[in-house]
N, C-alpha and C. Protein backbone atom coordinates (compact mmCIF):
# COMPACT_ATOMS: atom_id res chain seq x y z
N UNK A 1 95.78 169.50 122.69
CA UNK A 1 94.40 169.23 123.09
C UNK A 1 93.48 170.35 122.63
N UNK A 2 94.03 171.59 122.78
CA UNK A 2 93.10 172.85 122.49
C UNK A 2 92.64 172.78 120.92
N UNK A 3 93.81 172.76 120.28
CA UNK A 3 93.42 172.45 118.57
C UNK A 3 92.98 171.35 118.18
N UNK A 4 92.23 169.96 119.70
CA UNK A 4 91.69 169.34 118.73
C UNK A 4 90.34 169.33 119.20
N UNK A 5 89.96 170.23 120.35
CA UNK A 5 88.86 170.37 120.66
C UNK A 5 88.12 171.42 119.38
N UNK A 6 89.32 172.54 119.07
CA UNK A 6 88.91 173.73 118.03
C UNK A 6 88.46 172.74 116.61
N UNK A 7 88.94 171.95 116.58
CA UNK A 7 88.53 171.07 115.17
C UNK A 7 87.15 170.50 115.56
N UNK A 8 86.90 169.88 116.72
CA UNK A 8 85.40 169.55 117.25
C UNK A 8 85.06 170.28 117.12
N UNK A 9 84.82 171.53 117.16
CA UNK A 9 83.73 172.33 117.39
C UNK A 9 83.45 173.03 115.89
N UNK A 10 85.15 172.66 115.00
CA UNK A 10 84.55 173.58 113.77
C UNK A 10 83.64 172.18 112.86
N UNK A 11 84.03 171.07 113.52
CA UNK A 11 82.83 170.63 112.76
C UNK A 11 81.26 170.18 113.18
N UNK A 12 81.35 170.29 114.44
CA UNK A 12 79.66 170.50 115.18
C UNK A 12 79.36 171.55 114.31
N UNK A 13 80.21 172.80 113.75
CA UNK A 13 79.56 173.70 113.22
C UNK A 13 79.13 173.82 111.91
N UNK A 14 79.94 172.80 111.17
CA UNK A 14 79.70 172.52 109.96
C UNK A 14 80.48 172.90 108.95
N UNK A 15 81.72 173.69 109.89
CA UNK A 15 83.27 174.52 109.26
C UNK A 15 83.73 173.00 109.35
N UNK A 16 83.61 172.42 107.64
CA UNK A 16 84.30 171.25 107.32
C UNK A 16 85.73 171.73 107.14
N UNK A 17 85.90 172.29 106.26
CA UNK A 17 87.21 172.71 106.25
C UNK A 17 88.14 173.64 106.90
N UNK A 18 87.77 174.32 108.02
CA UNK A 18 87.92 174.46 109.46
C UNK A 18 88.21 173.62 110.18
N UNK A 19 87.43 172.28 110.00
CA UNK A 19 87.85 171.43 111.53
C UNK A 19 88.98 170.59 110.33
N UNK A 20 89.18 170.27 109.22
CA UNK A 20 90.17 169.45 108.99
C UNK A 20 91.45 170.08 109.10
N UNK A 21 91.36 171.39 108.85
CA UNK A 21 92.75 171.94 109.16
C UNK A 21 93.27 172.00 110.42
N UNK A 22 92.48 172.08 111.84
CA UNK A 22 92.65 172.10 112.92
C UNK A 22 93.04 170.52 113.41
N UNK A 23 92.48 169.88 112.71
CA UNK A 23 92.43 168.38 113.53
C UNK A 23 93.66 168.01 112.37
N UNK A 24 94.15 168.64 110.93
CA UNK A 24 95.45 167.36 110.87
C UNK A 24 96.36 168.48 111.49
N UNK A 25 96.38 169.79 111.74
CA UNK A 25 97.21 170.59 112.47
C UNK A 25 97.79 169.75 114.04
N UNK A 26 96.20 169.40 114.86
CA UNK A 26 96.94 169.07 116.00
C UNK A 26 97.09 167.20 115.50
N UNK A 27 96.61 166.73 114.68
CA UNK A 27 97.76 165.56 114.92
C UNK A 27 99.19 165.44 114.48
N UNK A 28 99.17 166.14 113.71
CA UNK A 28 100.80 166.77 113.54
C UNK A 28 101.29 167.03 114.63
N UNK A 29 101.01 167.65 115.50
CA UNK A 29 101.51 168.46 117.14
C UNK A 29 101.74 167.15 117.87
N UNK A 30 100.22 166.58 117.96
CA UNK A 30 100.54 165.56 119.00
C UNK A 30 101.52 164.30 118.33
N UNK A 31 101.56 164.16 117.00
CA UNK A 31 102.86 162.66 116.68
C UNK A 31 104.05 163.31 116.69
N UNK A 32 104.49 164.21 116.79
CA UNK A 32 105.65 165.44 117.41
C UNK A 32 105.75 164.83 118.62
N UNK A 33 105.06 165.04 119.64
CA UNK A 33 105.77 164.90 120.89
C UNK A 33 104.95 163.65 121.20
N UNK A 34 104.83 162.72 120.04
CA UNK A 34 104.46 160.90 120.56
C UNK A 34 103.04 161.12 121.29
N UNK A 35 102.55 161.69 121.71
CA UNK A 35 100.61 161.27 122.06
C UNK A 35 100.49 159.98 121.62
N UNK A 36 99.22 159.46 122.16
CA UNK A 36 98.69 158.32 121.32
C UNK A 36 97.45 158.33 122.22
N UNK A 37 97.17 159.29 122.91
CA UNK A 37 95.87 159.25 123.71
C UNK A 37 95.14 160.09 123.05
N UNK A 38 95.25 161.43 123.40
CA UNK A 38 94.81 162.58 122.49
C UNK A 38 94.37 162.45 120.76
N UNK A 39 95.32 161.64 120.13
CA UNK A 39 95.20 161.45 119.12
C UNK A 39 94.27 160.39 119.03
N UNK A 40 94.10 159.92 119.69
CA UNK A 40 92.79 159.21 119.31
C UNK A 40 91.22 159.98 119.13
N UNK A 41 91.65 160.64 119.98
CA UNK A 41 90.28 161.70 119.99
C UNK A 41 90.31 162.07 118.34
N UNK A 42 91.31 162.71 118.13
CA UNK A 42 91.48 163.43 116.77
C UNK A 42 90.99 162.81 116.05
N UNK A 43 91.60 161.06 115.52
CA UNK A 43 91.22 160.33 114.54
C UNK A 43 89.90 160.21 114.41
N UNK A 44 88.79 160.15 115.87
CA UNK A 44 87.70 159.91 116.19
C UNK A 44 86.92 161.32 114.99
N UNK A 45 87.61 162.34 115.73
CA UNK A 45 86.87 163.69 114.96
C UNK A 45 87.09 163.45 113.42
N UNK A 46 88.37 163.13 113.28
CA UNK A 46 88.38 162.96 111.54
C UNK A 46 87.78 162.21 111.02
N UNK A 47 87.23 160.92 111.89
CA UNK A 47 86.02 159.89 111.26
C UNK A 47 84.78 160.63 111.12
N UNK A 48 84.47 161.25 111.86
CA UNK A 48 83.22 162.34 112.02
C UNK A 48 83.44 163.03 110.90
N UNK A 49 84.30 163.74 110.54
CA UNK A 49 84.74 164.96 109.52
C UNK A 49 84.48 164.28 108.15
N UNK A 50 84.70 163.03 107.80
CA UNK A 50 84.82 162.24 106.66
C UNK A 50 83.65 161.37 106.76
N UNK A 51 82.75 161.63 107.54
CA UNK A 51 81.35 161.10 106.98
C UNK A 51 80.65 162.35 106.72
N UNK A 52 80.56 163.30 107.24
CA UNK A 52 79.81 164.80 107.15
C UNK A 52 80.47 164.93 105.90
N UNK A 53 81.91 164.90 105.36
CA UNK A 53 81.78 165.32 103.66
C UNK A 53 81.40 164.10 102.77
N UNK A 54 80.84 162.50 103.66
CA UNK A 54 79.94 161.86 102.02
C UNK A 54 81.78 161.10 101.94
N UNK A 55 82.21 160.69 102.74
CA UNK A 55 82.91 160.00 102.18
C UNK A 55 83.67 158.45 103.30
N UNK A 56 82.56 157.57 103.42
CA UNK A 56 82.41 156.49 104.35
C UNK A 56 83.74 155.67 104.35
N UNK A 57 84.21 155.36 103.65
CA UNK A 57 85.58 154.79 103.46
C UNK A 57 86.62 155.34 103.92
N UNK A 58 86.74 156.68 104.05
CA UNK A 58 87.96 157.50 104.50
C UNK A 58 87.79 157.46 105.97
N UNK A 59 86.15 157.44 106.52
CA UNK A 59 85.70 157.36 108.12
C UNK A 59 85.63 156.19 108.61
N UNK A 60 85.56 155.26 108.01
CA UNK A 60 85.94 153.59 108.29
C UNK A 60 87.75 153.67 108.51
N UNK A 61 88.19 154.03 107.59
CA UNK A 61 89.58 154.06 107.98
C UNK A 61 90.37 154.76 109.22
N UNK A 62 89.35 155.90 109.20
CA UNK A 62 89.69 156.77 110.32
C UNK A 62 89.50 155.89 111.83
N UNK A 63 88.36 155.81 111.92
CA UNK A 63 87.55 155.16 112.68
C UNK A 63 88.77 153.78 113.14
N UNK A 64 89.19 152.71 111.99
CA UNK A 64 89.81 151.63 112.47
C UNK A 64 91.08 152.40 112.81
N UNK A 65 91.51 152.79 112.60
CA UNK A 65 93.38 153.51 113.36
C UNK A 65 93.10 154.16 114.83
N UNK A 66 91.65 154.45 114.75
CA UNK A 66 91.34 155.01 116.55
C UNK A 66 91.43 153.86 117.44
N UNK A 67 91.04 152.73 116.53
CA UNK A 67 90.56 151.83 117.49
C UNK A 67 91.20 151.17 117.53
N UNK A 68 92.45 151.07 116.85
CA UNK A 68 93.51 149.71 116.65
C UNK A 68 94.71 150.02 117.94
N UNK A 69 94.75 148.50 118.32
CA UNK A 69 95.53 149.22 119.83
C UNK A 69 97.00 150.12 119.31
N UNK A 70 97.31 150.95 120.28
CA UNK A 70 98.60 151.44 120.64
C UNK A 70 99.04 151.49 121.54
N UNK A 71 100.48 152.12 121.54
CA UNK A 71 100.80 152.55 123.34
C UNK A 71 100.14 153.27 123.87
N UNK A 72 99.97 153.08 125.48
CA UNK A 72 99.07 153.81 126.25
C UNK A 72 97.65 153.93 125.67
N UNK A 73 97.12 152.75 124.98
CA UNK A 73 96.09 152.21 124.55
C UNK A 73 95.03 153.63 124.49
N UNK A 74 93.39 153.52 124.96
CA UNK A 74 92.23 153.96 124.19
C UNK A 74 91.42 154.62 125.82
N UNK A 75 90.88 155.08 125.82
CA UNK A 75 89.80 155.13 126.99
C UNK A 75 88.44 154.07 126.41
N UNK A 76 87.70 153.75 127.19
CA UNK A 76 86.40 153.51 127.54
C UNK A 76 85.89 154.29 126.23
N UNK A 77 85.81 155.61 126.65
CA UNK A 77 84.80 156.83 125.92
C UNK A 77 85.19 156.61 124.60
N UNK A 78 86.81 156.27 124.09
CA UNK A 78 86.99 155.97 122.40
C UNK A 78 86.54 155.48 121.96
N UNK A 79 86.22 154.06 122.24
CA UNK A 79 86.00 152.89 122.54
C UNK A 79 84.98 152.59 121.54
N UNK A 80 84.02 153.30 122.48
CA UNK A 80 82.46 153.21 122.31
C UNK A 80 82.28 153.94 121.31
N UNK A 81 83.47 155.84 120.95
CA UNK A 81 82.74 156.78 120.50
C UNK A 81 83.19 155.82 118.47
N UNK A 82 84.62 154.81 118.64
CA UNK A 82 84.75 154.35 117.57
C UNK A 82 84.01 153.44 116.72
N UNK A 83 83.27 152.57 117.86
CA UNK A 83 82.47 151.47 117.43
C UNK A 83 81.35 152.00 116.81
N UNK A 84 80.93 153.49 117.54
CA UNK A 84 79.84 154.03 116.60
C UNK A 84 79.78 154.71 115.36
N UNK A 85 81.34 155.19 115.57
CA UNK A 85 81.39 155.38 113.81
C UNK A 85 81.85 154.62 113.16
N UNK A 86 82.15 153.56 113.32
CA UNK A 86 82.66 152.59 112.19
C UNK A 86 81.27 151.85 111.96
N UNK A 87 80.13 151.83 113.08
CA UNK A 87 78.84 151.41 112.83
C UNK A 87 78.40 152.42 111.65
N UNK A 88 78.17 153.54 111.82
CA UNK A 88 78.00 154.77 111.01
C UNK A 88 78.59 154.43 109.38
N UNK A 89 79.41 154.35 109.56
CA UNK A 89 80.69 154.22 108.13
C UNK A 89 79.78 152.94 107.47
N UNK A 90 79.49 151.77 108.12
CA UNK A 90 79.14 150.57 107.62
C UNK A 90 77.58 150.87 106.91
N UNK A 91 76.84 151.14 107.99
CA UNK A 91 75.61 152.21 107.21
C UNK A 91 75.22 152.63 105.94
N UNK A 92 76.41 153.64 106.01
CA UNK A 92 76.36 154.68 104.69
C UNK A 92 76.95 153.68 103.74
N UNK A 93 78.12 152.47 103.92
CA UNK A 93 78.16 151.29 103.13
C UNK A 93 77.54 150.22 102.51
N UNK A 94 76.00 149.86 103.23
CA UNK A 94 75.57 149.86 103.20
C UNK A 94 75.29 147.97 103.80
N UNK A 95 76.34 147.94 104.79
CA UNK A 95 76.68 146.80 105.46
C UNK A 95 75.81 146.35 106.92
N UNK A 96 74.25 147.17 106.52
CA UNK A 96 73.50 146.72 107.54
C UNK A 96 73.28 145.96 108.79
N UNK A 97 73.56 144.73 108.66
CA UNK A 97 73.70 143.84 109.93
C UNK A 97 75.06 144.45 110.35
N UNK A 98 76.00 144.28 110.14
CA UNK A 98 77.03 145.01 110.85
C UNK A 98 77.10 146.41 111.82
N UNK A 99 76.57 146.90 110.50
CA UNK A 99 75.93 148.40 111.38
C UNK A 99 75.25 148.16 112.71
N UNK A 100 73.82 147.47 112.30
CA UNK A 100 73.10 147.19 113.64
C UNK A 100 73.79 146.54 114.60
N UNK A 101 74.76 145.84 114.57
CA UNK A 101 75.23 145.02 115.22
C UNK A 101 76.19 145.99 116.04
N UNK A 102 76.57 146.69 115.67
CA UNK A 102 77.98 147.49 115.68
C UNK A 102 77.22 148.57 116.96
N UNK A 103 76.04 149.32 116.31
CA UNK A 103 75.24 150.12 116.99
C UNK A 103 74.90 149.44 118.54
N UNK A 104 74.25 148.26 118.49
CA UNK A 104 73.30 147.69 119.77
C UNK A 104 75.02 147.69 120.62
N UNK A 105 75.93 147.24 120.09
CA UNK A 105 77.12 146.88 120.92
C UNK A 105 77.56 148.47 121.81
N UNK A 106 77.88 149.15 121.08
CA UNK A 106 78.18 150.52 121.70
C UNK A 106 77.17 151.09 122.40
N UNK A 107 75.62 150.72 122.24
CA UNK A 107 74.58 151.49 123.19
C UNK A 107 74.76 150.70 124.66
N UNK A 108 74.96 149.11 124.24
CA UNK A 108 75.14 148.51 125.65
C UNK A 108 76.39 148.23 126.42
N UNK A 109 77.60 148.95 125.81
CA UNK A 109 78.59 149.54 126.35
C UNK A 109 77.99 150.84 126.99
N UNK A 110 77.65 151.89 126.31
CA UNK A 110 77.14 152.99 126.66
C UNK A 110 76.64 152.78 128.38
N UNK A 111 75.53 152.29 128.17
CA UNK A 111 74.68 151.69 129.27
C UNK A 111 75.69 150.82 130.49
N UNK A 112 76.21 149.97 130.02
CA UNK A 112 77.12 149.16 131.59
C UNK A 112 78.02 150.34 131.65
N UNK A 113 78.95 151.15 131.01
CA UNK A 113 79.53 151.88 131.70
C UNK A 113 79.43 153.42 132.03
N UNK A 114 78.12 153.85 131.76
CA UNK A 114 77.55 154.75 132.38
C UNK A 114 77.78 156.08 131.52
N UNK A 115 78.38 155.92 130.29
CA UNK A 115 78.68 156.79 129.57
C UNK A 115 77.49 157.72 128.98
N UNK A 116 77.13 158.74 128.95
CA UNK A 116 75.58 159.08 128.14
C UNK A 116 76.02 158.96 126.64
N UNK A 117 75.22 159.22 125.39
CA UNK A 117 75.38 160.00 124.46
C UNK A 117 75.88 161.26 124.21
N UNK A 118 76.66 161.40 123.29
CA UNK A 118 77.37 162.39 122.71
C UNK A 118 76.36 163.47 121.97
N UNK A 119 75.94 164.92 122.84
CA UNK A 119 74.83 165.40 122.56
C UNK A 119 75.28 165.56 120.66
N UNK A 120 76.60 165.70 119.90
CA UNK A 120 76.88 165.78 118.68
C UNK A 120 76.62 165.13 117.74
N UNK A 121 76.22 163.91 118.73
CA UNK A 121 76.11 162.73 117.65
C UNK A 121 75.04 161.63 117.85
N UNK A 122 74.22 162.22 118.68
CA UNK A 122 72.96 161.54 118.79
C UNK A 122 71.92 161.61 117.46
N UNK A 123 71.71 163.07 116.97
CA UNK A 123 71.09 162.88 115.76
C UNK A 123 71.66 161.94 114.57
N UNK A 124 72.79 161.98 114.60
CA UNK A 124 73.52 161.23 113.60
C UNK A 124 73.51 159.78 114.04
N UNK A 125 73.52 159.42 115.19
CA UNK A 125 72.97 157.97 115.18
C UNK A 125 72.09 157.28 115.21
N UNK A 126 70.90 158.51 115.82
CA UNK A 126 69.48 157.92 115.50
C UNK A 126 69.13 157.88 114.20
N UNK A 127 69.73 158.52 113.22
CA UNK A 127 69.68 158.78 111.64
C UNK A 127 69.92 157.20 110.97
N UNK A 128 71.53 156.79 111.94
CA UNK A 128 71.66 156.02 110.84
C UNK A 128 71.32 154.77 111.57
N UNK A 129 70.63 154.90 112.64
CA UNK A 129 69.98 153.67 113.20
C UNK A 129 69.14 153.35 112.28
N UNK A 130 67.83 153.90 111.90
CA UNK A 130 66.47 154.26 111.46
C UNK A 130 66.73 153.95 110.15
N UNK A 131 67.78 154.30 109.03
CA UNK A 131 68.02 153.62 107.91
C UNK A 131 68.52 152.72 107.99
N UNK A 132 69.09 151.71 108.84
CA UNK A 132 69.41 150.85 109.21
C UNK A 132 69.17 149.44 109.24
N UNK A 133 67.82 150.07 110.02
CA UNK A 133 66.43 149.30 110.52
C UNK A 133 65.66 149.22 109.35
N UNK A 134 65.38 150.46 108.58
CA UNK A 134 64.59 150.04 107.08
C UNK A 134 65.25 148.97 106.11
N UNK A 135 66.32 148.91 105.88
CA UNK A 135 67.22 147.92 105.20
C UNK A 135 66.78 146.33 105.57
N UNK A 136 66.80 146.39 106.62
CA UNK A 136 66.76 144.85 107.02
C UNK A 136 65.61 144.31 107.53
N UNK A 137 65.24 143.20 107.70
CA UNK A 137 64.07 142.75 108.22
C UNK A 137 63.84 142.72 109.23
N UNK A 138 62.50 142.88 109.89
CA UNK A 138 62.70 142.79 111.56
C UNK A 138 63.50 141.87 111.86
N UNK A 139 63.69 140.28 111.42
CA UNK A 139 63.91 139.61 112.19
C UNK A 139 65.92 139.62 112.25
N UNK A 140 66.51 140.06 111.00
CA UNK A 140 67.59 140.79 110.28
C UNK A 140 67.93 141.24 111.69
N UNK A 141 67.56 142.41 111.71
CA UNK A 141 67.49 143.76 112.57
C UNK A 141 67.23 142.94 114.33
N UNK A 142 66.17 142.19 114.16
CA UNK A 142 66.51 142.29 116.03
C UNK A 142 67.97 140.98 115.97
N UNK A 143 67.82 139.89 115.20
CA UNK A 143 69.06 139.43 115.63
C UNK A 143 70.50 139.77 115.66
N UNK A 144 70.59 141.24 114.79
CA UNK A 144 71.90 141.75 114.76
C UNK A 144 71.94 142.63 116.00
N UNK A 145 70.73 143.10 116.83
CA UNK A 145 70.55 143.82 117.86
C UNK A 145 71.04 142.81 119.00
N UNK A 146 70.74 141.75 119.07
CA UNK A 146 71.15 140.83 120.09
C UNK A 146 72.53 140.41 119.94
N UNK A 147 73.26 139.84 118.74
CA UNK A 147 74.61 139.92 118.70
C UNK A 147 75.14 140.83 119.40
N UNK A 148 75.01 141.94 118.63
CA UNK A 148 75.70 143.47 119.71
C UNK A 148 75.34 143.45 121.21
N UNK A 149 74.03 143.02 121.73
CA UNK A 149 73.95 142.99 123.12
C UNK A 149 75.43 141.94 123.87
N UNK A 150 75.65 141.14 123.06
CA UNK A 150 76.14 139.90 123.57
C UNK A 150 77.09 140.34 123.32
N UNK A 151 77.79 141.29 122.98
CA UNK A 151 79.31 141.44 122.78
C UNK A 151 79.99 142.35 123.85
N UNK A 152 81.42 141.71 124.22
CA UNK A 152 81.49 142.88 125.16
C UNK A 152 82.55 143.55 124.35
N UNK A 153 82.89 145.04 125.41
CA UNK A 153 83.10 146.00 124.46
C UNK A 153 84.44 145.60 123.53
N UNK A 154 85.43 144.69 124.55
CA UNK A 154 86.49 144.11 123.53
C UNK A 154 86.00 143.48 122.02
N UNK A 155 85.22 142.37 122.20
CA UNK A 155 85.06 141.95 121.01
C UNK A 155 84.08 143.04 120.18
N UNK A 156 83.60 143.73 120.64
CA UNK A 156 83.16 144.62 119.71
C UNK A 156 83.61 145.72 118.73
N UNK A 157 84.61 145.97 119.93
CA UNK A 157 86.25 146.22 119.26
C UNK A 157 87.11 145.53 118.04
N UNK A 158 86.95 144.55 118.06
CA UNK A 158 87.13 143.26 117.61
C UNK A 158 85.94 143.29 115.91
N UNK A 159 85.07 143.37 116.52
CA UNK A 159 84.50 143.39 114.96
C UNK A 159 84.59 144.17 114.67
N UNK A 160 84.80 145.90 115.05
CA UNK A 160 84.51 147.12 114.31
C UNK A 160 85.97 147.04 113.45
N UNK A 161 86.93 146.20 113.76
CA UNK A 161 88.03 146.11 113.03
C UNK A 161 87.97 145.55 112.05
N UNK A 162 87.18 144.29 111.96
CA UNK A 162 87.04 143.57 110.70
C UNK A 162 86.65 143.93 109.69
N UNK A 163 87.39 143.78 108.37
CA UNK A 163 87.13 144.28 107.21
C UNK A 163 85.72 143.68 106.91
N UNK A 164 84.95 144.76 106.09
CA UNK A 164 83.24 144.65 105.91
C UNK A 164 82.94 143.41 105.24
N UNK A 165 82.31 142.43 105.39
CA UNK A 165 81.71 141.56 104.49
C UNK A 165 81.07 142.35 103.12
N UNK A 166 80.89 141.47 102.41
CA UNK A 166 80.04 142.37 101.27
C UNK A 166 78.26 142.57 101.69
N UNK A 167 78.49 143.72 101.05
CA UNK A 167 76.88 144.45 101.60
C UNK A 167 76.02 143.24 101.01
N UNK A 168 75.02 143.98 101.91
CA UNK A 168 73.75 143.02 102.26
C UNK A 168 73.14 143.43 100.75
């Protein structure tokens, strides 16, 4: 747990290659002694780690192995923190409605289960909200906002898994 918080923090800091050594260090540790909780966190950070170096495909991938069930399954907090980067990943893909869709779903998870924002990753999602929103048309944009309202967090789960349609 300690080395995968030390990988969070080396990349809040922007020690890219700091937090990747720390975060495949402790998932090495934790598939050693079988985790599958902890390591989700990790995968979560390595989705983070692999959009901060510009590379959306490696954080989509990351992102779907956090979220794909295992033993002793996911928390709540993964949940949500996966759907937003695989929203993120789709973004920088440039898979707009998905994104938005992906986004409104995890804010109104956020919201029913009382979770706040991730002070780390609020700029980064208002970022890729806002390009998001320029991409598509209002009317684009609010109906992919309402999909995501309407999803609960399973099926949202559920789409952040699905392989991307082709960009918009």
């Amino acid at each position: 747990l300690v080395v995968t918080d030390l990988g969070q923090a080396a990349l809040a800091s922007g020690d890219l290659t700091g937090a990747k050594a720390a975060l495949e260090e402790a998932q090495a540790a934790l598939a050693a002694i079988g985790d599958t909780w902890i390591s989700g966190f990790g995968l979560l950070y390595l989705g983070d780690l692999e959009r901060a170096a510009g590379r959306p495909e490696t954080a989509a991938a990351a992102f779907a192995e956090a979220l794909a069930p295992r033993p002793g399954g996911r928390d709540h907090s993964q949940a949500v923190q996966g759907i937003e980067g695989m929203a993120g990943a789709a973004a920088a893909l440039g898979h707009y409605e998905q994104a938005a869709t992906l986004f409104s779903a995890a804010e109104t998870a956020r919201a029913s289960l009382g979770l706040p924002p991730l002070p780390t990753h609020k700029a980064r999602v208002a970022a890729d909200m806002a390009a998001t929103r320029k991409r598509l048309s209002a009317e684009a944009f609010a109906e992919a906002l309402a999909r995501g309202r309407a999803l609960s967090l399973a099926q949202a789960v559920e789409l952040a898994l699905r392989p991307l349609a082709p960009p918009q």
